[in-house]
C-alpha atoms as a PDB file:
ATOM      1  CA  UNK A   1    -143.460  85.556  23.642  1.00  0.00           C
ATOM      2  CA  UNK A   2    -146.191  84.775  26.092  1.00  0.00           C
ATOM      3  CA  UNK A   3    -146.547  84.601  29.783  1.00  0.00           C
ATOM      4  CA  UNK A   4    -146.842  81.216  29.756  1.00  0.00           C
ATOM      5  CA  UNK A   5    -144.273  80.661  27.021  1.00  0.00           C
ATOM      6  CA  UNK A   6    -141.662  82.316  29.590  1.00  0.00           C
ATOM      7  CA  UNK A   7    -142.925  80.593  31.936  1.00  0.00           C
ATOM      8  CA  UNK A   8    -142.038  76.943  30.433  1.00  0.00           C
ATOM      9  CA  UNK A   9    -139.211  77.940  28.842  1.00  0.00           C
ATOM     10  CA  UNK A  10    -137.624  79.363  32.385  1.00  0.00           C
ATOM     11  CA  UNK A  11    -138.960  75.854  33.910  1.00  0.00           C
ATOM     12  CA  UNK A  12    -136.994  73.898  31.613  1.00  0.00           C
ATOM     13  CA  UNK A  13    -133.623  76.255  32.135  1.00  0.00           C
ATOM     14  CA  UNK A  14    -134.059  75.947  35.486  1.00  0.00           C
ATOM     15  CA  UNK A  15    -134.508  71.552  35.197  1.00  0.00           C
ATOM     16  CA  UNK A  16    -131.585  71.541  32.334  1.00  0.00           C
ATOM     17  CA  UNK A  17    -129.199  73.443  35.241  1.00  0.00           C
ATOM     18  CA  UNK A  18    -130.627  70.909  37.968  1.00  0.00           C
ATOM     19  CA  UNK A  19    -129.441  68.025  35.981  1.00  0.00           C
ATOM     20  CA  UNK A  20    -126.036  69.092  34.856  1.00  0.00           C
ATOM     21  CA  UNK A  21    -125.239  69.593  38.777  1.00  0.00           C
ATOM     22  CA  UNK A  22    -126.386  66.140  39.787  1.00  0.00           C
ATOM     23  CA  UNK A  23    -124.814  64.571  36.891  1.00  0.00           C
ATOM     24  CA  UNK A  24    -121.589  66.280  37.226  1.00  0.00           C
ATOM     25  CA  UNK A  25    -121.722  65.574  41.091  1.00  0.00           C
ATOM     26  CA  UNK A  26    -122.596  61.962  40.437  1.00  0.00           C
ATOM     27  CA  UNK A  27    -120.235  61.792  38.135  1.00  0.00           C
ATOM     28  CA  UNK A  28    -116.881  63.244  41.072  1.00  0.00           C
ATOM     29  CA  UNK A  29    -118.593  61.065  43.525  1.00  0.00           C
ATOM     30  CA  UNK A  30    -118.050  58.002  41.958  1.00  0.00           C
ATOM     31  CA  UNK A  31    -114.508  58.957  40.752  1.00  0.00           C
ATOM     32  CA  UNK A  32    -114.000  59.867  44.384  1.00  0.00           C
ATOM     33  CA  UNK A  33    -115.151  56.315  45.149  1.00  0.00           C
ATOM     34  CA  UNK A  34    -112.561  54.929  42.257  1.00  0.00           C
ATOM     35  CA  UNK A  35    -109.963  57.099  43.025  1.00  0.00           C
ATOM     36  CA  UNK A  36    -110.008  56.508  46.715  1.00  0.00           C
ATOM     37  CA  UNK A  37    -108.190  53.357  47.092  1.00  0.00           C
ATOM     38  CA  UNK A  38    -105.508  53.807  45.074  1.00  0.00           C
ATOM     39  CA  UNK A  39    -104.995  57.113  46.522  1.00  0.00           C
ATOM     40  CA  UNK A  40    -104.505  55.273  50.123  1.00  0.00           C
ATOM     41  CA  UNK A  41    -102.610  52.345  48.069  1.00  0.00           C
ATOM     42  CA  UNK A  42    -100.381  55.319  46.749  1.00  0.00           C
ATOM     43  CA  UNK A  43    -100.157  57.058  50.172  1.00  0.00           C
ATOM     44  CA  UNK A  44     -99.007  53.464  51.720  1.00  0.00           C
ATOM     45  CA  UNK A  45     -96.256  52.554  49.350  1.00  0.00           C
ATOM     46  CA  UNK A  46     -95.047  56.615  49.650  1.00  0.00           C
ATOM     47  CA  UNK A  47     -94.820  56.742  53.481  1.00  0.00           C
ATOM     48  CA  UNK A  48     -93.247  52.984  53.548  1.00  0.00           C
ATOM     49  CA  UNK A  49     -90.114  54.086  51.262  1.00  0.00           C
ATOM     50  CA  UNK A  50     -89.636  56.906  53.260  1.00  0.00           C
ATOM     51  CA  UNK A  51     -89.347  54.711  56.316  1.00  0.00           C
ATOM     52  CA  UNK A  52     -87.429  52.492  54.782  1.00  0.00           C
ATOM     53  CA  UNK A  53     -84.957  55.014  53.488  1.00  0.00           C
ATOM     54  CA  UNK A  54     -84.147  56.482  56.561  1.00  0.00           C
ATOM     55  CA  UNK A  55     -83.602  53.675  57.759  1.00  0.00           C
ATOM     56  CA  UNK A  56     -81.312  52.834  54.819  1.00  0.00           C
ATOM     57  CA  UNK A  57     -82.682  49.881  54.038  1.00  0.00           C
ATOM     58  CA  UNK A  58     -84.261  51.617  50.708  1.00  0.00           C
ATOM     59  CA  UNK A  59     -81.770  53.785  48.539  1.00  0.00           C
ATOM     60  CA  UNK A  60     -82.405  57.060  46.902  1.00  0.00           C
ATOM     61  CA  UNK A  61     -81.912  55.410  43.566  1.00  0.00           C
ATOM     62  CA  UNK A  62     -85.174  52.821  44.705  1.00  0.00           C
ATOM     63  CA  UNK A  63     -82.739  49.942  45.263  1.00  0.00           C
ATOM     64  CA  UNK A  64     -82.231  48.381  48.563  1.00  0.00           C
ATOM     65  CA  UNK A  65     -79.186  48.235  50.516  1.00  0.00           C
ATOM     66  CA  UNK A  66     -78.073  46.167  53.739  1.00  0.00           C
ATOM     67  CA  UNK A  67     -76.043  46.437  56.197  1.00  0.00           C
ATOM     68  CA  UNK A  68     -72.780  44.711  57.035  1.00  0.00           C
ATOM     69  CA  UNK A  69     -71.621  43.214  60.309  1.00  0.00           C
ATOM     70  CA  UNK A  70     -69.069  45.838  60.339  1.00  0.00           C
ATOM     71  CA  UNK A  71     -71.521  48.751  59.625  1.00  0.00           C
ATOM     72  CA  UNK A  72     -71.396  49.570  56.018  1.00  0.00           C
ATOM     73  CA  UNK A  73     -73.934  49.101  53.819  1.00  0.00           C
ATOM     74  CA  UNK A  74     -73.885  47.711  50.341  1.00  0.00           C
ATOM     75  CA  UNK A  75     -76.266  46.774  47.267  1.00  0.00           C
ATOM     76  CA  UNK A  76     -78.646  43.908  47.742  1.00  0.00           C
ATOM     77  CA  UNK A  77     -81.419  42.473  46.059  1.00  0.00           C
ATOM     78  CA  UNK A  78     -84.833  41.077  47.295  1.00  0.00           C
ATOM     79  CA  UNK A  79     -85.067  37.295  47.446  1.00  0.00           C
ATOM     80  CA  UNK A  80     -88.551  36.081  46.877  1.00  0.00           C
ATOM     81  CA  UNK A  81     -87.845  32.566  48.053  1.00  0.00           C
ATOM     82  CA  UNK A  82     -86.246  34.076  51.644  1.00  0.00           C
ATOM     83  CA  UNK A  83     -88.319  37.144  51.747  1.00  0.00           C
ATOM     84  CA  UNK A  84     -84.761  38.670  53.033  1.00  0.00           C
ATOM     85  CA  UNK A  85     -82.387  40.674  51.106  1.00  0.00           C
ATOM     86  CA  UNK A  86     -78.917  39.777  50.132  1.00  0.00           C
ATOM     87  CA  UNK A  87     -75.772  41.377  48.884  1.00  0.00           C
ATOM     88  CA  UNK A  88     -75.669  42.427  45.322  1.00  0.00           C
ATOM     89  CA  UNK A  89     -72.563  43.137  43.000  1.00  0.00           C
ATOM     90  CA  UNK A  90     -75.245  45.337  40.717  1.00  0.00           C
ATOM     91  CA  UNK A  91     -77.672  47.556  41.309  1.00  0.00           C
ATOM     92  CA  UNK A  92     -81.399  46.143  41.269  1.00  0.00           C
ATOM     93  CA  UNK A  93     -84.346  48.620  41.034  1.00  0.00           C
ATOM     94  CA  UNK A  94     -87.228  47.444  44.045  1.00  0.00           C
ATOM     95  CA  UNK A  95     -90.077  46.650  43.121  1.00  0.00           C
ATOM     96  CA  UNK A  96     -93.037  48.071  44.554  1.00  0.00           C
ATOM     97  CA  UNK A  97     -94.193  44.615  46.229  1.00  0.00           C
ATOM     98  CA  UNK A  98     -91.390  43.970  47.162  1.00  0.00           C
ATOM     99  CA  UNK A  99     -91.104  47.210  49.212  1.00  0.00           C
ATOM    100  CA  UNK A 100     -94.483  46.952  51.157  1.00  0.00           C
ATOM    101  CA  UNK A 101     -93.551  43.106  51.781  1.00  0.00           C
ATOM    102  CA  UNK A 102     -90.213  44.589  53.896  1.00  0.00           C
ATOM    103  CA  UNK A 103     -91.622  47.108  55.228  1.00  0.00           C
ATOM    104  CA  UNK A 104     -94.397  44.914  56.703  1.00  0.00           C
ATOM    105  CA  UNK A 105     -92.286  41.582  57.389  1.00  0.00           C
ATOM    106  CA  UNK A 106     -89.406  44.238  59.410  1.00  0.00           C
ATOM    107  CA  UNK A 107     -91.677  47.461  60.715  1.00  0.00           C
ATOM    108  CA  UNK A 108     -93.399  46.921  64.130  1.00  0.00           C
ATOM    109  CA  UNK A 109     -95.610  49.690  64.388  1.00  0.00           C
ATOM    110  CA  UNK A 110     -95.145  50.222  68.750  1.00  0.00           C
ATOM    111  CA  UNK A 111     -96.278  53.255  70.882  1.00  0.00           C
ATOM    112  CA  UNK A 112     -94.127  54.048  73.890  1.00  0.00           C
ATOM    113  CA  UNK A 113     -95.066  55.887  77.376  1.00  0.00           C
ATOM    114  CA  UNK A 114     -93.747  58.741  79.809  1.00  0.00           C
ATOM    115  CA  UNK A 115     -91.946  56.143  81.766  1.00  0.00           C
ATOM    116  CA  UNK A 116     -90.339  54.544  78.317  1.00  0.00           C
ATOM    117  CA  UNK A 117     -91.936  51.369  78.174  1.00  0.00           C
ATOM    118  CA  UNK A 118     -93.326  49.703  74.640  1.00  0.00           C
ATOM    119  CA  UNK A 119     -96.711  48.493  73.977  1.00  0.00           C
ATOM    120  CA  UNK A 120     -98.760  47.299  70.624  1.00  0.00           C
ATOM    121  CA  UNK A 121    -101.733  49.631  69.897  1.00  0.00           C
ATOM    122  CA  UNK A 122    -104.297  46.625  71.184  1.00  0.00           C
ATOM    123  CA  UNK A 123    -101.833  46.523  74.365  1.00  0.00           C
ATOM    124  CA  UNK A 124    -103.119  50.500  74.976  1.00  0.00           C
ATOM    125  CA  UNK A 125    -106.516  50.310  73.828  1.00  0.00           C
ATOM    126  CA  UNK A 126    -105.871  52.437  71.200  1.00  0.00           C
ATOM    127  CA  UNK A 127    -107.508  52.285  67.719  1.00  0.00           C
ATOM    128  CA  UNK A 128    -104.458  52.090  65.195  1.00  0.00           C
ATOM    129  CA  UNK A 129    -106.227  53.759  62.571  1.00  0.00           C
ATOM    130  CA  UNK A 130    -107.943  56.170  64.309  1.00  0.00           C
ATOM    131  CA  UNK A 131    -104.964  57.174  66.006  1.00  0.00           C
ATOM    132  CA  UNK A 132    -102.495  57.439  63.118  1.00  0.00           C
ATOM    133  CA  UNK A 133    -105.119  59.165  60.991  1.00  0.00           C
ATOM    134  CA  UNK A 134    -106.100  62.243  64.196  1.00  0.00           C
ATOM    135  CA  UNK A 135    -102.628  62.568  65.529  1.00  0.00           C
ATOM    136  CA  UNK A 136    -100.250  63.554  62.690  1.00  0.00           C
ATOM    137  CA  UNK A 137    -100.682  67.381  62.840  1.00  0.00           C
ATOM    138  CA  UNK A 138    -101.005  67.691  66.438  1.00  0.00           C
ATOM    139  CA  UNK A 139     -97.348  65.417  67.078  1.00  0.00           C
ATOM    140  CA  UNK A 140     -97.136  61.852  68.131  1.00  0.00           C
ATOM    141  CA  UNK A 141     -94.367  63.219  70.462  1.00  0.00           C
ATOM    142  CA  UNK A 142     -96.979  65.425  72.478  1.00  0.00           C
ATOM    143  CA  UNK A 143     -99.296  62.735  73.497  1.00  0.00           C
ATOM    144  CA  UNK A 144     -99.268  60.092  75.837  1.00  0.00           C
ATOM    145  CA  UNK A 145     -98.662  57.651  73.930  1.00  0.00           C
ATOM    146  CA  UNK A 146     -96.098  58.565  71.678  1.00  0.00           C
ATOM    147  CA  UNK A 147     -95.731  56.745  68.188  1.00  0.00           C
ATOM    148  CA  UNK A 148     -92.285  54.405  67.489  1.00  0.00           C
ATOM    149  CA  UNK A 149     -91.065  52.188  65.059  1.00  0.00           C
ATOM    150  CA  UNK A 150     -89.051  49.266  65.616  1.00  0.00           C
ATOM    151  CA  UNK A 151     -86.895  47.603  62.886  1.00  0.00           C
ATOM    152  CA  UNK A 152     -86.647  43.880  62.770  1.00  0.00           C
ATOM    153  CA  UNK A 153     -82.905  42.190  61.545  1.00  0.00           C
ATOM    154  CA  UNK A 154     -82.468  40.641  58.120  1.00  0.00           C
ATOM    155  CA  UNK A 155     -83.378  37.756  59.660  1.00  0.00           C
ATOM    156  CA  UNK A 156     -85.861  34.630  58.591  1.00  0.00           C
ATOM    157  CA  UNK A 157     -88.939  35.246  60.804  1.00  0.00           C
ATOM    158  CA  UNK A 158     -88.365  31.767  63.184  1.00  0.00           C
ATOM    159  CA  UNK A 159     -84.765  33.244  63.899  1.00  0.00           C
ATOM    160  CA  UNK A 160     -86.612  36.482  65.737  1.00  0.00           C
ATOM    161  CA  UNK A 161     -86.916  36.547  69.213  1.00  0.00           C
ATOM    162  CA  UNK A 162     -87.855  38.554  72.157  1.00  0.00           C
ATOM    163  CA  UNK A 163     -84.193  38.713  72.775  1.00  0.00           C
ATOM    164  CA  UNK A 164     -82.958  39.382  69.036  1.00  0.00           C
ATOM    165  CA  UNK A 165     -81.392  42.491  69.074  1.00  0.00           C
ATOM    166  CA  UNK A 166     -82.824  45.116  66.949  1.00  0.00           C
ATOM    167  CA  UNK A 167     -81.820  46.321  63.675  1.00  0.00           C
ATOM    168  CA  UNK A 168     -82.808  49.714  65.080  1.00  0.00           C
ATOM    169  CA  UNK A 169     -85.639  52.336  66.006  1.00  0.00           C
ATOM    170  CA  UNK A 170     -87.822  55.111  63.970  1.00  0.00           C
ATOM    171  CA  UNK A 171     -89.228  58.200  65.695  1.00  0.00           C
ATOM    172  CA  UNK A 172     -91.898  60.929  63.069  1.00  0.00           C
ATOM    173  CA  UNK A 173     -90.302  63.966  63.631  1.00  0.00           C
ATOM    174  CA  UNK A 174     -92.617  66.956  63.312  1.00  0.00           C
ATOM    175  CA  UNK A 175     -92.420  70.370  62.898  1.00  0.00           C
ATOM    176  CA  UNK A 176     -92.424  74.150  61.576  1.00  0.00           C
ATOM    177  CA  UNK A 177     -90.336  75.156  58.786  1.00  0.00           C
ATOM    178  CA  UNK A 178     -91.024  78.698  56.744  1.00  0.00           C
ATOM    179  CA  UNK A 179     -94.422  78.208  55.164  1.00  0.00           C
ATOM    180  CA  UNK A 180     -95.906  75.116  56.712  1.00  0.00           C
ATOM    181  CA  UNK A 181     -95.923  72.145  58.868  1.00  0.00           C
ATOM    182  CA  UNK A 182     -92.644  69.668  58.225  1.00  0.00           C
ATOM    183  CA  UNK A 183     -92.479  66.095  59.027  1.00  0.00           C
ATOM    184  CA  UNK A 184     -90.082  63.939  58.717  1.00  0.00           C
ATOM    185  CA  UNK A 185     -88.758  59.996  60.192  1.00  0.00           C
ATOM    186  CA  UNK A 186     -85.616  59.753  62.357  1.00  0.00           C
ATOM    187  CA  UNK A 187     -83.827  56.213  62.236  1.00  0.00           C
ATOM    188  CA  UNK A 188     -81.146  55.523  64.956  1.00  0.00           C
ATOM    189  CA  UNK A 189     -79.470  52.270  65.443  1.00  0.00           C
ATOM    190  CA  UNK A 190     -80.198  49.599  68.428  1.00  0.00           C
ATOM    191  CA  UNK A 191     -78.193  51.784  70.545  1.00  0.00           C
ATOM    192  CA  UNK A 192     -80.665  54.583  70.130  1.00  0.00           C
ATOM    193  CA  UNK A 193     -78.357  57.353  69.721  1.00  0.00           C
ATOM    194  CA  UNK A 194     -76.339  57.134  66.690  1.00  0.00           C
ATOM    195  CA  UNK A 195     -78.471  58.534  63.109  1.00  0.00           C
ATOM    196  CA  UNK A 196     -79.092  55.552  60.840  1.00  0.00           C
ATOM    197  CA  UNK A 197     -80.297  57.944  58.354  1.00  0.00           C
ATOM    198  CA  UNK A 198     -82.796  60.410  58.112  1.00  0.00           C
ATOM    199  CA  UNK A 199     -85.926  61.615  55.735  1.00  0.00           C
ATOM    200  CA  UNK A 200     -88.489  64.917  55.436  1.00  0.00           C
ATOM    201  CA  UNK A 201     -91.755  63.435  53.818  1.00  0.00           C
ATOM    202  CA  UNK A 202     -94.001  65.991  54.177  1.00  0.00           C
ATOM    203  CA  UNK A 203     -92.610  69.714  53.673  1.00  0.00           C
ATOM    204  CA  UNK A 204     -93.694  72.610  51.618  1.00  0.00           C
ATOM    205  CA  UNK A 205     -90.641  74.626  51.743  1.00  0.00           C
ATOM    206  CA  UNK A 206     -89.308  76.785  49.230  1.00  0.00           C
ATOM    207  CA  UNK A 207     -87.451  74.669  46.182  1.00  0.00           C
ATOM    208  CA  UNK A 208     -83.983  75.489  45.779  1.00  0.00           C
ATOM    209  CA  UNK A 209     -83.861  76.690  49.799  1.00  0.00           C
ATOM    210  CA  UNK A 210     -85.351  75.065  52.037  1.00  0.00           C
ATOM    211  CA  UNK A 211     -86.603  72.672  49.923  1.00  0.00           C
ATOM    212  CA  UNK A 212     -83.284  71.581  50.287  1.00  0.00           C
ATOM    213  CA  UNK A 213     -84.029  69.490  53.474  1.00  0.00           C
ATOM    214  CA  UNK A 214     -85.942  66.892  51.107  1.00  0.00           C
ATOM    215  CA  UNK A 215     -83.120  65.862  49.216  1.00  0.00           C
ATOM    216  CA  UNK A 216     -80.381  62.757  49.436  1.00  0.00           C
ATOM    217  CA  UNK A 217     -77.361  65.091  49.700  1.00  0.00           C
ATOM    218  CA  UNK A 218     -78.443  67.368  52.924  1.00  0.00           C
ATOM    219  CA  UNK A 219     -80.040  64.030  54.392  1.00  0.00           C
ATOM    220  CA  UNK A 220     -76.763  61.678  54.039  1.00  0.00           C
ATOM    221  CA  UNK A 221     -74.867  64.394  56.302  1.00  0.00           C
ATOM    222  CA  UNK A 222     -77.110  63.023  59.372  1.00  0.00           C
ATOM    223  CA  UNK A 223     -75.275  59.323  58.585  1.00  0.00           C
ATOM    224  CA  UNK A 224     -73.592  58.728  61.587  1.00  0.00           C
ATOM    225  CA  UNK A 225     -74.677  61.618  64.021  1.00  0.00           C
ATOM    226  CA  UNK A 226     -75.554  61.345  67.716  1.00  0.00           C
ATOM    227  CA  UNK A 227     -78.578  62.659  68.905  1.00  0.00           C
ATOM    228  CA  UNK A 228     -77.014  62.779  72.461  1.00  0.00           C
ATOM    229  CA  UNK A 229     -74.823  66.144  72.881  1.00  0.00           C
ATOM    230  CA  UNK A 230     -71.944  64.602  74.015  1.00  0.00           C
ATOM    231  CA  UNK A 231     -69.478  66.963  77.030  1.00  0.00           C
ATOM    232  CA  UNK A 232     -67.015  68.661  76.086  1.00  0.00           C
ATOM    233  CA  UNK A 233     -64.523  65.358  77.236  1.00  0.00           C
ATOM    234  CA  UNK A 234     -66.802  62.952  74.942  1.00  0.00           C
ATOM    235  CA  UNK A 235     -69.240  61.543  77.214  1.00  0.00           C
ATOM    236  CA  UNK A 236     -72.700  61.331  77.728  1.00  0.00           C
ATOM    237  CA  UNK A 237     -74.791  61.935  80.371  1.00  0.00           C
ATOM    238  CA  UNK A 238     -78.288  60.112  78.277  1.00  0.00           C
ATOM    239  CA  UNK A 239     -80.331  61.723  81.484  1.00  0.00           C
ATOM    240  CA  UNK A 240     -79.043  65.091  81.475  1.00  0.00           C
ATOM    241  CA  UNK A 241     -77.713  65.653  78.360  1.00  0.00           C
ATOM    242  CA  UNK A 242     -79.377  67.963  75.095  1.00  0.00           C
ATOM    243  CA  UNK A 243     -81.036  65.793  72.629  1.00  0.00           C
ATOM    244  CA  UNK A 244     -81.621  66.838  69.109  1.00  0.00           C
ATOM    245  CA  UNK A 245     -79.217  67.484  66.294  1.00  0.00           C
ATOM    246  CA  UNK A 246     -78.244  71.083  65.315  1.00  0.00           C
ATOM    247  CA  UNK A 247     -78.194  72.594  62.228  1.00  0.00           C
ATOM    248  CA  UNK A 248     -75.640  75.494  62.022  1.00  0.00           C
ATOM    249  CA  UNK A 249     -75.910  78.417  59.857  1.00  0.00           C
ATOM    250  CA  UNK A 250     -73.080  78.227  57.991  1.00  0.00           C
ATOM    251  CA  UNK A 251     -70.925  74.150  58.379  1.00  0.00           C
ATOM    252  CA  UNK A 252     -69.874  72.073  61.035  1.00  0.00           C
ATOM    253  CA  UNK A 253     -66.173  72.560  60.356  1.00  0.00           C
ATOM    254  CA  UNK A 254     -66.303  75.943  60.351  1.00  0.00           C
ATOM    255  CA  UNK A 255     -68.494  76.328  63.355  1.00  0.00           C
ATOM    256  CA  UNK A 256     -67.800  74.074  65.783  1.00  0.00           C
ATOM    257  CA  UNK A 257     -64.301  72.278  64.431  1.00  0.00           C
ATOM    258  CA  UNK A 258     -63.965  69.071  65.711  1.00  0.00           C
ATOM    259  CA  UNK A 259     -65.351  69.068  69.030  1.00  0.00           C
ATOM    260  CA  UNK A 260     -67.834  66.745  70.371  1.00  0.00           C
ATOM    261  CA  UNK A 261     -70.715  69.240  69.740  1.00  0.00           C
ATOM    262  CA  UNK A 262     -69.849  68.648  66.015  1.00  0.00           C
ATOM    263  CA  UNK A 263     -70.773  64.971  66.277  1.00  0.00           C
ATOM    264  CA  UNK A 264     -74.385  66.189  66.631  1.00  0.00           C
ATOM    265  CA  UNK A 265     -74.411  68.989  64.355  1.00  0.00           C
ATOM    266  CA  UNK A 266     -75.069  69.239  60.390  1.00  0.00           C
ATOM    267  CA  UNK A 267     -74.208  72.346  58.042  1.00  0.00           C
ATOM    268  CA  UNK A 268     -76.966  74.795  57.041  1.00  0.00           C
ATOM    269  CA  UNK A 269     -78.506  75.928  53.888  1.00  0.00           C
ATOM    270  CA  UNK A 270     -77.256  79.016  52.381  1.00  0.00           C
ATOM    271  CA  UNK A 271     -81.001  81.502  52.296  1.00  0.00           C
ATOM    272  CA  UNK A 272     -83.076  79.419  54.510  1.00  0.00           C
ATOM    273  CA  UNK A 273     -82.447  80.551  58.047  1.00  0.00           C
ATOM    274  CA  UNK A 274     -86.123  79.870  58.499  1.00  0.00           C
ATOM    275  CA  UNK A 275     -86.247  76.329  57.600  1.00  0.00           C
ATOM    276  CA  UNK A 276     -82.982  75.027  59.258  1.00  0.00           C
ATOM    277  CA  UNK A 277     -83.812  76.585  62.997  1.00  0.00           C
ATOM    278  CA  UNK A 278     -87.665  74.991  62.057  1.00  0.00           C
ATOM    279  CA  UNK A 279     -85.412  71.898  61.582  1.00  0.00           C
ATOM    280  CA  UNK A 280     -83.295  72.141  64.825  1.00  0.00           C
ATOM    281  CA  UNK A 281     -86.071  72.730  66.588  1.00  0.00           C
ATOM    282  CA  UNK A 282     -88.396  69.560  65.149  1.00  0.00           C
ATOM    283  CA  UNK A 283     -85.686  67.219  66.362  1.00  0.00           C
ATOM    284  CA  UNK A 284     -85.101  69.249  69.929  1.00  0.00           C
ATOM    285  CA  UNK A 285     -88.930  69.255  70.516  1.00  0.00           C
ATOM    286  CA  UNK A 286     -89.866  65.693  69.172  1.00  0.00           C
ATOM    287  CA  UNK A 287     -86.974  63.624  70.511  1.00  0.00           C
ATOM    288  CA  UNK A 288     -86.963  65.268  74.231  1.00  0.00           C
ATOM    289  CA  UNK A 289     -90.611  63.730  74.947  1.00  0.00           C
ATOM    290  CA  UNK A 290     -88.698  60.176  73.952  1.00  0.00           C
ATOM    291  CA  UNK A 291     -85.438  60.113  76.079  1.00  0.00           C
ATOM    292  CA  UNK A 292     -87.322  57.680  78.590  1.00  0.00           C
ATOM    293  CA  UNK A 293     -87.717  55.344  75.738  1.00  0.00           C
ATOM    294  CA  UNK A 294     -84.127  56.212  74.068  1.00  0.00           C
ATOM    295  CA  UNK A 295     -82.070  55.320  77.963  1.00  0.00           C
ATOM    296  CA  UNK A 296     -84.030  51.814  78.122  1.00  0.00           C
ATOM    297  CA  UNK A 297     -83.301  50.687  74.491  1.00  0.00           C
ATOM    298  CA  UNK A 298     -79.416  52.254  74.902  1.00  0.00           C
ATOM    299  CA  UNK A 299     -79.329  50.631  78.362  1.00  0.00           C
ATOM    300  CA  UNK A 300     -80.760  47.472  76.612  1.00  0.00           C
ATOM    301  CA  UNK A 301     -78.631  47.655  73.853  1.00  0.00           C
ATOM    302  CA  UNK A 302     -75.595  47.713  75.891  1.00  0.00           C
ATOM    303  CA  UNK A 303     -76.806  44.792  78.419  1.00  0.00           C
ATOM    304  CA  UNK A 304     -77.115  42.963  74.989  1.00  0.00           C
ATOM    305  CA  UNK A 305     -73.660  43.705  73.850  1.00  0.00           C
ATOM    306  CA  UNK A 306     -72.084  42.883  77.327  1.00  0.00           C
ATOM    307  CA  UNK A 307     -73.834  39.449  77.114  1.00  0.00           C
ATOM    308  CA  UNK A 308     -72.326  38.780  73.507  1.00  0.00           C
ATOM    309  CA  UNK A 309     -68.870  39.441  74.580  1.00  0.00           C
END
């Protein structure tokens, strides 16, 4: 073969190779493009059930539940005429309409200060989007204005006031467990101390360990837990006292008995020391940066109550 033969045939190698790239990256930037919204769509409905279930609106089986005057919660269904959702003798799956529709008619999206007070993202000057998507990893609970979710009532919209009392509060909890950031959502009820539920969204711990954290039986032990250490004669001092819920290395029973530090306690998991002080310490670190918030709505909660009676 000639010079010149090498020559050409090297050329058109070297063009073949050129054009494979920029069709093949042509080709992953569109799909990016495609793929890109539904992604975020995907995202969106993931992050709103796991609101939702801690705050036990959403089951683990995807149905919804609601609660009673008296505290418990039972089956319900999703009305599409009321928008609200009402007690069910059977179980009916939600649909995924359904759950963004809730989430959005009942989840204020509020940010609250060092002094406790509650504002709406245009209130602070803050870009929403901007501010959800940059502030994750670092903590919403370090910054200045820390991120808070407020649950509406199963009420028709024109019922809601001002004055309505709450159906309760959400706080991100975020932390480190053993291989990787952890974050989770905290619900409490109106009086901002007592666990609605709890969720961890986001953890990469190991399956069968510390995994363990992610699923429905270690959550529903949080049901019902104070985030407010209570003194050794059952009180609580909200200004003074720990905040966070402890998870022991071995169970509550065993541990602590039935003292009032059990009321904010949980058991461990068997292998995962790791994880479960990453856990203790999520909830002592996030939630301390939010007691001015946590005194006004319990103080407010209780000014509500008084008025009722």
């Amino acid at each position: 073969m000639t010079e010149q033969k090498k020559h050409y045939s090297n050329t058109r190698t070297i063009i073949f190779v050129v054009l494979i790239c920029f069709v093949c990256a042509l080709i992953l930037s569109v799909l990016s493009t495609l793929l890109k919204k539904p992604q975020e769509d995907a995202e969106k409905l993931y992050n709103s059930k796991q609101l939702l279930i801690s705050a036990r609106i959403l089951n683990y089986q995807d149905g919804f539940d609601v609660m009673e005057s008296n505290g418990s919660f039972e089956m319900a269904r999703f009305d599409d005429s009321t928008q609200l959702l009402e007690k069910s003798e059977q179980f009916v799956k939600a649909k995924d309409d359904q759950i963004l529709t809730l989430y959005s008619s009942r989840v204020q999206t509020r940010l609250t200060n060092k002094d406790g007070e509650v504002f709406t993202f245009e209130q602070a000057g803050i870009n929403e989007q901007e501010y959800m998507s940059k502030s994750e990893k670092l903590g919403y609970a370090k910054l200045d204005y820390k991120l808070l979710y407020i649950i509406l009532p199963n009420l028709p919209e024109n019922q809601i006031t001002d004055k309505t009392p709450v159906y309760g509060y959400v706080i991100p909890i975020a932390g480190y467990g053993l291989w990787d950031a952890i974050y989770g959502y905290l619900c409490l009820e109106a009086n901002a101390n007592t666990i609605i539920g709890t969720t961890w969204y986001n953890q990469k711990e190991t399956p069968g360990l510390g995994g363990e954290i992610g699923t429905a039986e270690w959550q529903k032990q949080f049901y019902g837990k104070k985030i407010f250490l209570e003194n050794t004669d059952g009180t609580t001092n909200f200004q003074r006292s720990l905040l966070g819920i402890k998870v022991v290395k071995t169970t509550v029973k065993e541990e602590l008995g039935k003292t009032p530090a059990s009321n904010s306690a949980v058991d461990g998991i068997a292998g995962a020391s790791i994880t479960i002080a990453g856990v203790t310490e999520a909830y002592r670190q996030t939630l301390g940066p939010y007691r001015p918030f946590l005194i006004k709505a319990h103080n407010n909660y209780l000014n509500q109550t008084n008025k009722g009676k």
